[in-house]
C-alpha atoms as a PDB file:
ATOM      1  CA  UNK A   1      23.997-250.981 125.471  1.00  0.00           C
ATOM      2  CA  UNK A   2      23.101-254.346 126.887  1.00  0.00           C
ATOM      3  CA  UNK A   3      19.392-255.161 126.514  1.00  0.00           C
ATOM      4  CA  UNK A   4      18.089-257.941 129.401  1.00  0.00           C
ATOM      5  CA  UNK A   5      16.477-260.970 127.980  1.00  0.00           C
ATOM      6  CA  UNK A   6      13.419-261.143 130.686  1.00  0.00           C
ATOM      7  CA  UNK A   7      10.908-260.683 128.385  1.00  0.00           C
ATOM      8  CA  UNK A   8       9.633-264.430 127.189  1.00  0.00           C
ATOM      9  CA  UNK A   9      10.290-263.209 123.634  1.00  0.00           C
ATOM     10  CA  UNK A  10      13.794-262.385 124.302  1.00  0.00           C
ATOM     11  CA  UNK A  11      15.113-266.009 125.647  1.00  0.00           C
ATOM     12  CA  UNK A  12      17.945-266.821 123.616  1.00  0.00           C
ATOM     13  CA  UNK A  13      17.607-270.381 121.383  1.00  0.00           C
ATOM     14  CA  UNK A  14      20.251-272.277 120.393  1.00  0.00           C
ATOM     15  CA  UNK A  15      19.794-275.558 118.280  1.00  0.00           C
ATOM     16  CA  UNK A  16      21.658-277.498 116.006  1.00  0.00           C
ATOM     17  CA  UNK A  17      20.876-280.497 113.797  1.00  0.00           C
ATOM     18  CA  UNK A  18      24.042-282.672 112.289  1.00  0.00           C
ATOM     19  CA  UNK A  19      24.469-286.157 111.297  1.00  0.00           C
ATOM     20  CA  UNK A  20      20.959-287.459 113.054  1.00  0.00           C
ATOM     21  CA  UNK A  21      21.573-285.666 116.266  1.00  0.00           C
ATOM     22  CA  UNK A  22      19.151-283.138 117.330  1.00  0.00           C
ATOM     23  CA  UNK A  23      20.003-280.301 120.071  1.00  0.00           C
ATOM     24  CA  UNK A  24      18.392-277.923 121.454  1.00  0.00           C
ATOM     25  CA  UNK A  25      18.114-275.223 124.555  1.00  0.00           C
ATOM     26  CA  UNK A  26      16.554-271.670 124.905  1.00  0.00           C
ATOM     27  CA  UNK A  27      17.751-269.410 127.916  1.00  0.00           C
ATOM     28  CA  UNK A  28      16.785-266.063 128.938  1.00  0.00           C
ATOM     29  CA  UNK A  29      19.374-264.044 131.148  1.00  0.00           C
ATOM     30  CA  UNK A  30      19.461-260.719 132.844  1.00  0.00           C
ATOM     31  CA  UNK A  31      23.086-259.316 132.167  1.00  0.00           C
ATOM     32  CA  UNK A  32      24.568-255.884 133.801  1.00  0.00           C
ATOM     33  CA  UNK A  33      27.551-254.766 134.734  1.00  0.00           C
ATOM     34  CA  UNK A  34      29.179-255.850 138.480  1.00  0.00           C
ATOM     35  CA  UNK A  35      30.665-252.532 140.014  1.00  0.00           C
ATOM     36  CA  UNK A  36      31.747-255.252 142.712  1.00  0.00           C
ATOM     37  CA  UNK A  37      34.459-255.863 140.898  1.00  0.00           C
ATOM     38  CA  UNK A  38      33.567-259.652 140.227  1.00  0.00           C
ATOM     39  CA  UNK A  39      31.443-261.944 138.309  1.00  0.00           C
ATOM     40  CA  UNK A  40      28.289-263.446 139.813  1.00  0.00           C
ATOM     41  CA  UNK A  41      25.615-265.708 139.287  1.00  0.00           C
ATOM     42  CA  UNK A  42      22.025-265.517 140.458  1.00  0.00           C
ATOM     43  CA  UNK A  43      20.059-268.521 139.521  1.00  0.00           C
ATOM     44  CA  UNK A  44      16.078-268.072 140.229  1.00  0.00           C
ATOM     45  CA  UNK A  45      14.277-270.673 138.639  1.00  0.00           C
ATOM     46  CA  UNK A  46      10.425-271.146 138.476  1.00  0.00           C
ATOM     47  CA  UNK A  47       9.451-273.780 135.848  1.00  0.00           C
ATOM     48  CA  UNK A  48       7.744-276.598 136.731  1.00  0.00           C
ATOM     49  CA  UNK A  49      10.224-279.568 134.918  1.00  0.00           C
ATOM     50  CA  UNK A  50       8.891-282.409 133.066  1.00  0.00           C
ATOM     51  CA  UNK A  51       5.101-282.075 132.358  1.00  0.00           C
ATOM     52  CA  UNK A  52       4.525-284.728 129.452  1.00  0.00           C
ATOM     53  CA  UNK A  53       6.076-286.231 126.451  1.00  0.00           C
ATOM     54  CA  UNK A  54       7.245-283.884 123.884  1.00  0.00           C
ATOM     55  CA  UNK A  55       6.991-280.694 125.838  1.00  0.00           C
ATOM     56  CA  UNK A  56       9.552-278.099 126.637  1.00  0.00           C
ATOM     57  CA  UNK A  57      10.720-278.882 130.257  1.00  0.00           C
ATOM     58  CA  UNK A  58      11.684-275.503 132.567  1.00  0.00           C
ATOM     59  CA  UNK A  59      14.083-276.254 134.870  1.00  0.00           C
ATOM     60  CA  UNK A  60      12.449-275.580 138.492  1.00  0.00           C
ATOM     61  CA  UNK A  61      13.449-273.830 141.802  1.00  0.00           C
ATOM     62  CA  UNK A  62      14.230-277.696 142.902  1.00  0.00           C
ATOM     63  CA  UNK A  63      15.965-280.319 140.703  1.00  0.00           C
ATOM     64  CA  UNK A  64      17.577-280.459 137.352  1.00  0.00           C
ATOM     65  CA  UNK A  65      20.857-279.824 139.057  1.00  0.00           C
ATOM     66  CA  UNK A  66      22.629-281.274 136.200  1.00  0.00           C
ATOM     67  CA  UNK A  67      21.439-278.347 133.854  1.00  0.00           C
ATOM     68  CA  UNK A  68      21.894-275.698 136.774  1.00  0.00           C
ATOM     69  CA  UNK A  69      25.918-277.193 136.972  1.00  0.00           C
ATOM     70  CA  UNK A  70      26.655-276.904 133.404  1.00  0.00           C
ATOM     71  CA  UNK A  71      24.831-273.544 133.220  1.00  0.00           C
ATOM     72  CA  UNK A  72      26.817-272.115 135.918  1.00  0.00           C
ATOM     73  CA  UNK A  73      30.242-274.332 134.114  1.00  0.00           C
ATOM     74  CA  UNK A  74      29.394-272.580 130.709  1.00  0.00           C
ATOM     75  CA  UNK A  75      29.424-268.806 132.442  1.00  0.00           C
ATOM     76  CA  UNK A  76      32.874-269.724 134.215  1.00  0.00           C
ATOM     77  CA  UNK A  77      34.318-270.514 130.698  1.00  0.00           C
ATOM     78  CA  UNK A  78      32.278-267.070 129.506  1.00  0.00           C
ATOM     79  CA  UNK A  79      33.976-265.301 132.198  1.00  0.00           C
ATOM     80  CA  UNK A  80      37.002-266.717 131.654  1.00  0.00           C
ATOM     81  CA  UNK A  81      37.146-265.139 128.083  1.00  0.00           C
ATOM     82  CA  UNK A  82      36.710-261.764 129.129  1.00  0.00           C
ATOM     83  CA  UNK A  83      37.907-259.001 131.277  1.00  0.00           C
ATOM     84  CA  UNK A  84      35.220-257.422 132.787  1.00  0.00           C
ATOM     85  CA  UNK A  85      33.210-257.979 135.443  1.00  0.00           C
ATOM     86  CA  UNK A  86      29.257-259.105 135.289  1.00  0.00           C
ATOM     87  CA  UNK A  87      26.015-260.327 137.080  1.00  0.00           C
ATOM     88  CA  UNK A  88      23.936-262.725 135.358  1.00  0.00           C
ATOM     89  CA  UNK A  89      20.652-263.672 136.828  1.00  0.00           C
ATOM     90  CA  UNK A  90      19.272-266.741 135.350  1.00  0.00           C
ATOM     91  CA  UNK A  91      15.506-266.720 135.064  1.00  0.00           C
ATOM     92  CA  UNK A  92      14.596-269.750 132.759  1.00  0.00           C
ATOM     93  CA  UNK A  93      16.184-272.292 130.944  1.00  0.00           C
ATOM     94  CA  UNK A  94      14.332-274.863 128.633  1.00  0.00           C
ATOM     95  CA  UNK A  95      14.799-278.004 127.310  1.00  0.00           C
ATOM     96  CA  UNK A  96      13.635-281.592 126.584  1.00  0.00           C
ATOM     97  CA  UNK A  97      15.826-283.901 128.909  1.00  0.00           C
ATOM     98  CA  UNK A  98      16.954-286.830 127.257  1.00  0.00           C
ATOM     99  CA  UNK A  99      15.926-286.326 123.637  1.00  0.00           C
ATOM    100  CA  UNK A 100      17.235-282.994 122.497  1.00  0.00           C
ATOM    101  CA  UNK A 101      18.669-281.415 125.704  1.00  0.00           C
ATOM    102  CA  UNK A 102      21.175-282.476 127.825  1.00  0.00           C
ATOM    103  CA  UNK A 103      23.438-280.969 130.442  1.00  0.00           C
ATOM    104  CA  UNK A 104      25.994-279.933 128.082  1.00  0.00           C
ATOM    105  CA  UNK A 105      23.554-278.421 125.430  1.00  0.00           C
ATOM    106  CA  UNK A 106      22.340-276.245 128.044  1.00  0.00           C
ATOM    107  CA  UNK A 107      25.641-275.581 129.238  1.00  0.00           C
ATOM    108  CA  UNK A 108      27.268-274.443 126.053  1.00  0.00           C
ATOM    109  CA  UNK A 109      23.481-272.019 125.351  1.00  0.00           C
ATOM    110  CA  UNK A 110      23.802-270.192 128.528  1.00  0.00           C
ATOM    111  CA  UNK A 111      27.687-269.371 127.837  1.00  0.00           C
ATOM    112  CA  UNK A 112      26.180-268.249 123.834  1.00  0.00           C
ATOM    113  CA  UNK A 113      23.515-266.050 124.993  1.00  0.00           C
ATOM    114  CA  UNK A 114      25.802-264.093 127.948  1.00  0.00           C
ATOM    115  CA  UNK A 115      28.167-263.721 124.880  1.00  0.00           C
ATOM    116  CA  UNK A 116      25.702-262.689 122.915  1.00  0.00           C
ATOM    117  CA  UNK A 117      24.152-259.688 125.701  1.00  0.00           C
ATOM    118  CA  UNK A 118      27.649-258.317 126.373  1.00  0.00           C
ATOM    119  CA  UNK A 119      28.559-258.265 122.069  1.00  0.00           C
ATOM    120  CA  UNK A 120      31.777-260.426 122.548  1.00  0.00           C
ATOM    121  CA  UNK A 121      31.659-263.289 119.972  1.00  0.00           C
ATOM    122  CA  UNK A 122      33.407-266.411 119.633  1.00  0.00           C
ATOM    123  CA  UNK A 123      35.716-267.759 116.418  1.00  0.00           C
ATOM    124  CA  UNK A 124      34.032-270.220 113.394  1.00  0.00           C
ATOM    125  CA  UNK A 125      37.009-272.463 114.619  1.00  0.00           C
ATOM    126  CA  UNK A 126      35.828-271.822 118.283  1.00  0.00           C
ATOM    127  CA  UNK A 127      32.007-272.537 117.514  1.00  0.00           C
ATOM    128  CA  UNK A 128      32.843-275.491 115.286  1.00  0.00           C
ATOM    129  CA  UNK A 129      35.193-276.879 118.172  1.00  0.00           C
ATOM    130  CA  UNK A 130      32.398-276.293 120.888  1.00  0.00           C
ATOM    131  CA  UNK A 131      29.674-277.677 118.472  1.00  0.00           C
ATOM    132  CA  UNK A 132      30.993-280.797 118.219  1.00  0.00           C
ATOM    133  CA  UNK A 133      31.940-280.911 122.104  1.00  0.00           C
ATOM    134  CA  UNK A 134      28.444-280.615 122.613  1.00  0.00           C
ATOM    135  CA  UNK A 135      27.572-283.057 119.675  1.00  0.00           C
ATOM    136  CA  UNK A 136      29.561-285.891 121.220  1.00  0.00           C
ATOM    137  CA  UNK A 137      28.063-285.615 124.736  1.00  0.00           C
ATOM    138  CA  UNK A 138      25.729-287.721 123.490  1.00  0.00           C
ATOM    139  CA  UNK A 139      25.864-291.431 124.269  1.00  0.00           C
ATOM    140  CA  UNK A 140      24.434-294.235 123.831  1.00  0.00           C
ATOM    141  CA  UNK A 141      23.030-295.424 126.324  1.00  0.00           C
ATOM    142  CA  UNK A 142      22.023-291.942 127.496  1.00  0.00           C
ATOM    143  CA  UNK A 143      24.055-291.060 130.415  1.00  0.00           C
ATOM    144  CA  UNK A 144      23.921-287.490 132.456  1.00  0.00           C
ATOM    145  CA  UNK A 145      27.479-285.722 131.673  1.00  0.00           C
ATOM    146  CA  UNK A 146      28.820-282.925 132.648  1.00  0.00           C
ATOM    147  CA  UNK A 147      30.539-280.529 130.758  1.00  0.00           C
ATOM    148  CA  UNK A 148      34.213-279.060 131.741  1.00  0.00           C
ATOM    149  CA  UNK A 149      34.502-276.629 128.743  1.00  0.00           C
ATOM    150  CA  UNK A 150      37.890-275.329 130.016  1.00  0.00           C
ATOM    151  CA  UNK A 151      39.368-278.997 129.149  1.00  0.00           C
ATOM    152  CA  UNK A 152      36.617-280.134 126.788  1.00  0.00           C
ATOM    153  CA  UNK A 153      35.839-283.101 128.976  1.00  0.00           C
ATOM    154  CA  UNK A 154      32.964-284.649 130.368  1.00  0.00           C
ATOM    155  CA  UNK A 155      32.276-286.006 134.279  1.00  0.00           C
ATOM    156  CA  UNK A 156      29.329-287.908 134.477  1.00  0.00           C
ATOM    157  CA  UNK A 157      27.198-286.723 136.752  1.00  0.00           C
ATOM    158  CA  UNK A 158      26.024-288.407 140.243  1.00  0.00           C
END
């Protein structure tokens, strides 16, 4: 049975912590079956982005197109692993830009939690490949990439 994560309390959180670098996104996804045959992806954003230092930032209906890219790059990859056929709608994805959120953090949490609704999981040697992926998107200095988990490669963003 595959429960929607609407409900605030059902947003899916993914964070890691390892060798001083701090990540973190939550998500929450509505996930059903496509009878269409195909995979699709509704995206309807309503946060209102950065409101002050320190503070969860939801992405809004405008901007943060960098996390709305690697969100929809992470569901290719998810779709890519499977052979059925889904919708997910999008409804909110949080994050602190810069510090412990970037586009490839989110990226890599929206593949997890559609993973997670539809019960297919991912390989320790998998996870520990994608975990450091997402660890070394960091950079110093900070710069906006995006994530191409098919190749594990980064673009940066313009």
């Amino acid at each position: 049975m595959i429960n929607n994560m609407t409900d605030e309390n059902d947003s899916f959180r993914w964070k890691i912590s390892k060798n001083g670098i701090r990540s973190v996104a939550f998500v929450n996804i509505e996930v059903f079956p496509n009878p269409q045959g195909r995979n699709e992806i509704e995206e309807h954003y309503s946060g209102k982005g950065f409101v002050s230092q320190g503070y969860m930032e939801e992405i809004p209906a405008i901007g943060y197109d960098s996390w709305k890219l690697a969100a929809r790059n992470g569901l290719q990859y998810a779709f890519s692993l499977i052979t059925t056929h889904w919708t997910v709608r999008i409804h909110k994805i949080e994050g602190r830009s810069v510090t412990d959120t970037n586009p490839t953090v989110v990226g890599y949490t929206v593949l997890l939690a559609f993973l997670d609704k539809i019960g297919f999981r991912i390989d320790r040697e998998q996870t520990d490949m994608f975990e450091a992926f997402v660890l070394n998107s960091w950079t110093k200095p900070y710069k906006e990439l995006i994530p191409d988990f098919f190749n594990l490669s980064y673009m940066e963003y313009q």
